[in-house]
PDB file of N, CA and C in Angstrom:
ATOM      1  N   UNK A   1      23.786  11.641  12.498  1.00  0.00           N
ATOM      2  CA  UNK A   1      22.342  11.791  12.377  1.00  0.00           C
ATOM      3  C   UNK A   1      21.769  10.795  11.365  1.00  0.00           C
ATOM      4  N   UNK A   2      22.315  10.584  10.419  1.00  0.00           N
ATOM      5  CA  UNK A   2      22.086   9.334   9.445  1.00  0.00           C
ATOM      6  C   UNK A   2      22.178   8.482   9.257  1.00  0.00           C
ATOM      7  N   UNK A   3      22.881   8.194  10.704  1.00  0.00           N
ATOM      8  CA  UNK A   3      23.032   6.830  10.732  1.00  0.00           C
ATOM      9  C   UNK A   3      22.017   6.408  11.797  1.00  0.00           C
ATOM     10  N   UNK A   4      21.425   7.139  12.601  1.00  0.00           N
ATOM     11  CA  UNK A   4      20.530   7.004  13.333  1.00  0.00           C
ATOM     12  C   UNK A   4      18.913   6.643  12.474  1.00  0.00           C
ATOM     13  N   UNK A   5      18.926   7.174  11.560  1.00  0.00           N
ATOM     14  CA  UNK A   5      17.641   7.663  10.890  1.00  0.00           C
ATOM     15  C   UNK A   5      18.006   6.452  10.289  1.00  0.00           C
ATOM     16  N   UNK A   6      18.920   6.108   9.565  1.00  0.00           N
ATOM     17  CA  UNK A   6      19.456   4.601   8.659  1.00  0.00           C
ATOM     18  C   UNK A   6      18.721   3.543   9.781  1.00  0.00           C
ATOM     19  N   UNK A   7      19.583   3.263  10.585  1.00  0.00           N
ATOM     20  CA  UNK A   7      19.218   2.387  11.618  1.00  0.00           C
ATOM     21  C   UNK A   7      17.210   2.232  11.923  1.00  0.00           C
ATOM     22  N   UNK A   8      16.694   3.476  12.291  1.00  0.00           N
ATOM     23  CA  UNK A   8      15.533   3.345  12.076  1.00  0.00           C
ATOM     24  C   UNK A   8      14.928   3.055  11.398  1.00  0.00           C
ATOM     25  N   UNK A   9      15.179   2.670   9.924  1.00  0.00           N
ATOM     26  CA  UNK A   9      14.437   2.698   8.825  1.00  0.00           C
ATOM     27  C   UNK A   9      14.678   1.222   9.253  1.00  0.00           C
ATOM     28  N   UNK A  10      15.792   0.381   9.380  1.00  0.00           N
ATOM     29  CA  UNK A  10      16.293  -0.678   9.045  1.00  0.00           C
ATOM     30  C   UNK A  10      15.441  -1.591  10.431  1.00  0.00           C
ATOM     31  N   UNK A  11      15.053  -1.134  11.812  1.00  0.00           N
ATOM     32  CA  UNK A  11      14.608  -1.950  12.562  1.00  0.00           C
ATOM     33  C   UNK A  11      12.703  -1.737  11.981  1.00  0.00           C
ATOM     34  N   UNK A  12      12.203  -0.687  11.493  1.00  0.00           N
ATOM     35  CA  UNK A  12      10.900  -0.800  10.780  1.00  0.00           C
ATOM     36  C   UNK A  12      10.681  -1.986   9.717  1.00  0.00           C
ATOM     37  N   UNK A  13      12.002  -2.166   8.597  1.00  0.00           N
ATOM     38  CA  UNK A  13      11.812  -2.834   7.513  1.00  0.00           C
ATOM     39  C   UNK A  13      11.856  -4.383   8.575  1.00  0.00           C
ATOM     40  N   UNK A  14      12.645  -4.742   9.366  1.00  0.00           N
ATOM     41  CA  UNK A  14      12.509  -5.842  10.182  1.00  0.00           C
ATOM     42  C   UNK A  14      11.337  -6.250  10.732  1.00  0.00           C
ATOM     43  N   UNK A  15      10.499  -5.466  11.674  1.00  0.00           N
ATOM     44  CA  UNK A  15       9.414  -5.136  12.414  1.00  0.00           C
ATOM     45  C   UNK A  15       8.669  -5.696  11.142  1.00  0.00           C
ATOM     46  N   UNK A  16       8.443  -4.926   9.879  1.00  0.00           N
ATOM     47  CA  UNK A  16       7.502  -5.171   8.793  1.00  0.00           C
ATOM     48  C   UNK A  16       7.658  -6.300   8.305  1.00  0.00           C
ATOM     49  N   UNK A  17       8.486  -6.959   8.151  1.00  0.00           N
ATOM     50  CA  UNK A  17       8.738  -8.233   7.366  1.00  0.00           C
ATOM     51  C   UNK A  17       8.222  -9.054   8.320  1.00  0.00           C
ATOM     52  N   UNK A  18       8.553  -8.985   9.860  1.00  0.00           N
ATOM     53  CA  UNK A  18       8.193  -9.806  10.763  1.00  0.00           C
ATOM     54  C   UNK A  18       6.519 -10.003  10.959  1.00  0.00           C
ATOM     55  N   UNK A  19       6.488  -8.738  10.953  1.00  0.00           N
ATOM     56  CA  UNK A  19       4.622  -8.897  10.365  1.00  0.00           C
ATOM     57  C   UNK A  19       4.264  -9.664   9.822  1.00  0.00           C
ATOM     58  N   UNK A  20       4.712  -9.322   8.146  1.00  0.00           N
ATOM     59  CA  UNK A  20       4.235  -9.897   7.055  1.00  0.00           C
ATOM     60  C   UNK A  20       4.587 -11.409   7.255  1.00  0.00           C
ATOM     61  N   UNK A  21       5.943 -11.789   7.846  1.00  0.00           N
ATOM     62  CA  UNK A  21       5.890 -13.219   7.587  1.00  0.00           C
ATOM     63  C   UNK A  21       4.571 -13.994   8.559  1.00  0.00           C
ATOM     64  N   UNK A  22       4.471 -13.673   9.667  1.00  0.00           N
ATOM     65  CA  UNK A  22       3.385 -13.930  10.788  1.00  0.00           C
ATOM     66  C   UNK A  22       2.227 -14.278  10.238  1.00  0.00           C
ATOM     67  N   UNK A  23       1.354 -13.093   9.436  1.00  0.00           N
ATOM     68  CA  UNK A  23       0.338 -12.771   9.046  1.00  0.00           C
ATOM     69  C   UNK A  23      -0.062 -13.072   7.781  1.00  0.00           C
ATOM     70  N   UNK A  24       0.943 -12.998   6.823  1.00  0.00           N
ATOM     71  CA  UNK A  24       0.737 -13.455   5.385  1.00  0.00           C
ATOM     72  C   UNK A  24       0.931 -14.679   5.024  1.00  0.00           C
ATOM     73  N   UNK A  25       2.524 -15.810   5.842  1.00  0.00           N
ATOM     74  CA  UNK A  25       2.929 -16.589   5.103  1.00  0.00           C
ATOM     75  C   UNK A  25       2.459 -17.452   5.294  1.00  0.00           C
ATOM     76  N   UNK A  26       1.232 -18.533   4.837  1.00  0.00           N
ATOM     77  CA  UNK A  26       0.914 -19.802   5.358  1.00  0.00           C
ATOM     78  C   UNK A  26       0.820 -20.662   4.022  1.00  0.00           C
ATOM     79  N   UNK A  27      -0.122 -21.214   4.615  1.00  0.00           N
ATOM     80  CA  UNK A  27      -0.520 -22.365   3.331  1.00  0.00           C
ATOM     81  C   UNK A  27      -1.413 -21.561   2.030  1.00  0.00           C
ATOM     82  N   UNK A  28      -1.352 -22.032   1.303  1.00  0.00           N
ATOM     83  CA  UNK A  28      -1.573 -21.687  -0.028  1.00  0.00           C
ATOM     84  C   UNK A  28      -3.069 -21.361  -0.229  1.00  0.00           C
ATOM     85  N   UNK A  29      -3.840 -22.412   0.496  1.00  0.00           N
ATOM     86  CA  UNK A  29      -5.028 -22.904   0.157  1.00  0.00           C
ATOM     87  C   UNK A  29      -5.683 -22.304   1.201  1.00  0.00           C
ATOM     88  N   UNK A  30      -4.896 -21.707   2.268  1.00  0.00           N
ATOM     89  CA  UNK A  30      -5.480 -20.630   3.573  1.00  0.00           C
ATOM     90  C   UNK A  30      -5.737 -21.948   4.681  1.00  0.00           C
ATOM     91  N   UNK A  31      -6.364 -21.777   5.285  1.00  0.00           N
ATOM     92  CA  UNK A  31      -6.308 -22.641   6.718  1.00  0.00           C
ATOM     93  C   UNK A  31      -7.552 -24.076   6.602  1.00  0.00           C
ATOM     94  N   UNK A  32      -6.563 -25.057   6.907  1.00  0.00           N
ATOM     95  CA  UNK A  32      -7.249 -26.354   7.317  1.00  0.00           C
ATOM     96  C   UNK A  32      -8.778 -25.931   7.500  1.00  0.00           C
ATOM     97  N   UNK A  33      -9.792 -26.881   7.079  1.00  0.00           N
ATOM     98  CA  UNK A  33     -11.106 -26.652   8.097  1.00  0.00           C
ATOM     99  C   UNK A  33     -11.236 -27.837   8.970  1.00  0.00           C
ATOM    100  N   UNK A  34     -11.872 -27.119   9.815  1.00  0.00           N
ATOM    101  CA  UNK A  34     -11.957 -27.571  10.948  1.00  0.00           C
ATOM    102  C   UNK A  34     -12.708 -28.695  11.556  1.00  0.00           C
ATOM    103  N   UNK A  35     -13.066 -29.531  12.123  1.00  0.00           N
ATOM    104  CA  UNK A  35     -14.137 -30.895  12.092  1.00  0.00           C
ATOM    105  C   UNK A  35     -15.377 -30.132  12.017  1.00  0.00           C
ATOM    106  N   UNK A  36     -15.345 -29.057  12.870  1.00  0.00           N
ATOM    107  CA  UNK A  36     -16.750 -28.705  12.671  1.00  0.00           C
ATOM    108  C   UNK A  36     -17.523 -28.280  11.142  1.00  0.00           C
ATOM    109  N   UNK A  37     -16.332 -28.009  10.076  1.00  0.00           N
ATOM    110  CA  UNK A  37     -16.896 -27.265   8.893  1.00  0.00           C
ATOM    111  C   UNK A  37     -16.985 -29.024   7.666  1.00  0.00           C
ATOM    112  N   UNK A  38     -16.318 -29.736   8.213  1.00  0.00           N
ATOM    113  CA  UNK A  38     -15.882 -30.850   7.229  1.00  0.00           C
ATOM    114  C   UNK A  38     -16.731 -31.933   7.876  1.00  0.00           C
ATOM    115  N   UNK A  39     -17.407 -31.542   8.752  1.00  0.00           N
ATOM    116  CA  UNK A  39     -18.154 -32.905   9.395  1.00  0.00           C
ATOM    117  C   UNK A  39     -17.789 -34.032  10.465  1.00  0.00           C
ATOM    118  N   UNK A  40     -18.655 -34.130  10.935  1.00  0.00           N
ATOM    119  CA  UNK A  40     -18.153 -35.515  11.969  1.00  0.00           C
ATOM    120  C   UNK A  40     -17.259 -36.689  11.751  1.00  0.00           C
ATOM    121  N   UNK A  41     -16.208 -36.448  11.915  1.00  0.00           N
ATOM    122  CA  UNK A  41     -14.964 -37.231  11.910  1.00  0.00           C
ATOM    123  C   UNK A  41     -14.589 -37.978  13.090  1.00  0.00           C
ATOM    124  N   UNK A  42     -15.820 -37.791  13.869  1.00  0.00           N
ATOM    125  CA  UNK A  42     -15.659 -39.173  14.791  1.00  0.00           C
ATOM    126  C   UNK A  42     -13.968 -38.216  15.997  1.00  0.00           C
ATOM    127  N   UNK A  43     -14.095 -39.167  17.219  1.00  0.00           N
ATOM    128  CA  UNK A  43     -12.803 -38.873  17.664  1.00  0.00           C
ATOM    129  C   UNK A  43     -13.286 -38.609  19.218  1.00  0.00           C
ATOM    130  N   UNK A  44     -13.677 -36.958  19.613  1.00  0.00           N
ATOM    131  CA  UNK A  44     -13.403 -36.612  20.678  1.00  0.00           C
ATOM    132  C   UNK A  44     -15.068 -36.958  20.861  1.00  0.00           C
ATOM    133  N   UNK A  45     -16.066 -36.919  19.951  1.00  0.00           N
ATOM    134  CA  UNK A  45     -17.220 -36.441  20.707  1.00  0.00           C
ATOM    135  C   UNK A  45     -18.017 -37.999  21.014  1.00  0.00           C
ATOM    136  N   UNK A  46     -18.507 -37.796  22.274  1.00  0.00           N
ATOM    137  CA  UNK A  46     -19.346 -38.741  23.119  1.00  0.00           C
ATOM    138  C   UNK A  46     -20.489 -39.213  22.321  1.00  0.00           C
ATOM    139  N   UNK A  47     -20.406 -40.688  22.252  1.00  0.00           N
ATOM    140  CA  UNK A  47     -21.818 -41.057  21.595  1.00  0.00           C
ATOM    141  C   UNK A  47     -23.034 -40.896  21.665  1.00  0.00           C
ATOM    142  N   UNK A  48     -24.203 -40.954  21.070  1.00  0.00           N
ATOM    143  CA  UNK A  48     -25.523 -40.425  21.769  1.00  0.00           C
ATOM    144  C   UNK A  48     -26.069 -41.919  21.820  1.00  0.00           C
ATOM    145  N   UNK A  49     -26.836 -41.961  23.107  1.00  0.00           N
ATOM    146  CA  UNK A  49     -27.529 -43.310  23.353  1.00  0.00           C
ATOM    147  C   UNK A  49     -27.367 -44.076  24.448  1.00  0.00           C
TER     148      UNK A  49
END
């Protein structure tokens, strides 16, 4: 029986870490911005004129 209940605890703490690494672990400074927040950087968009 305790080893069953062991085992369960042990695929949750996995499951959770797997979370946390997903969701928590990135860059420091949080996420790149994006052309749209940093300005026209030229590239994909069509000229006007």
């Amino acid at each position: 029986m305790w080893l069953i209940v062991l085992e369960a605890v042990g695929a949750l703490a996995v499951l959770v870490f797997a979370f946390w690494w997903t969701m928590f672990s990135g860059r420091r400074g949080g996420e790149l911005p994006t052309a749209d927040q940093e300005g026209d950087r030229g590239g994909s968009k069509k000229l006007k004129g």
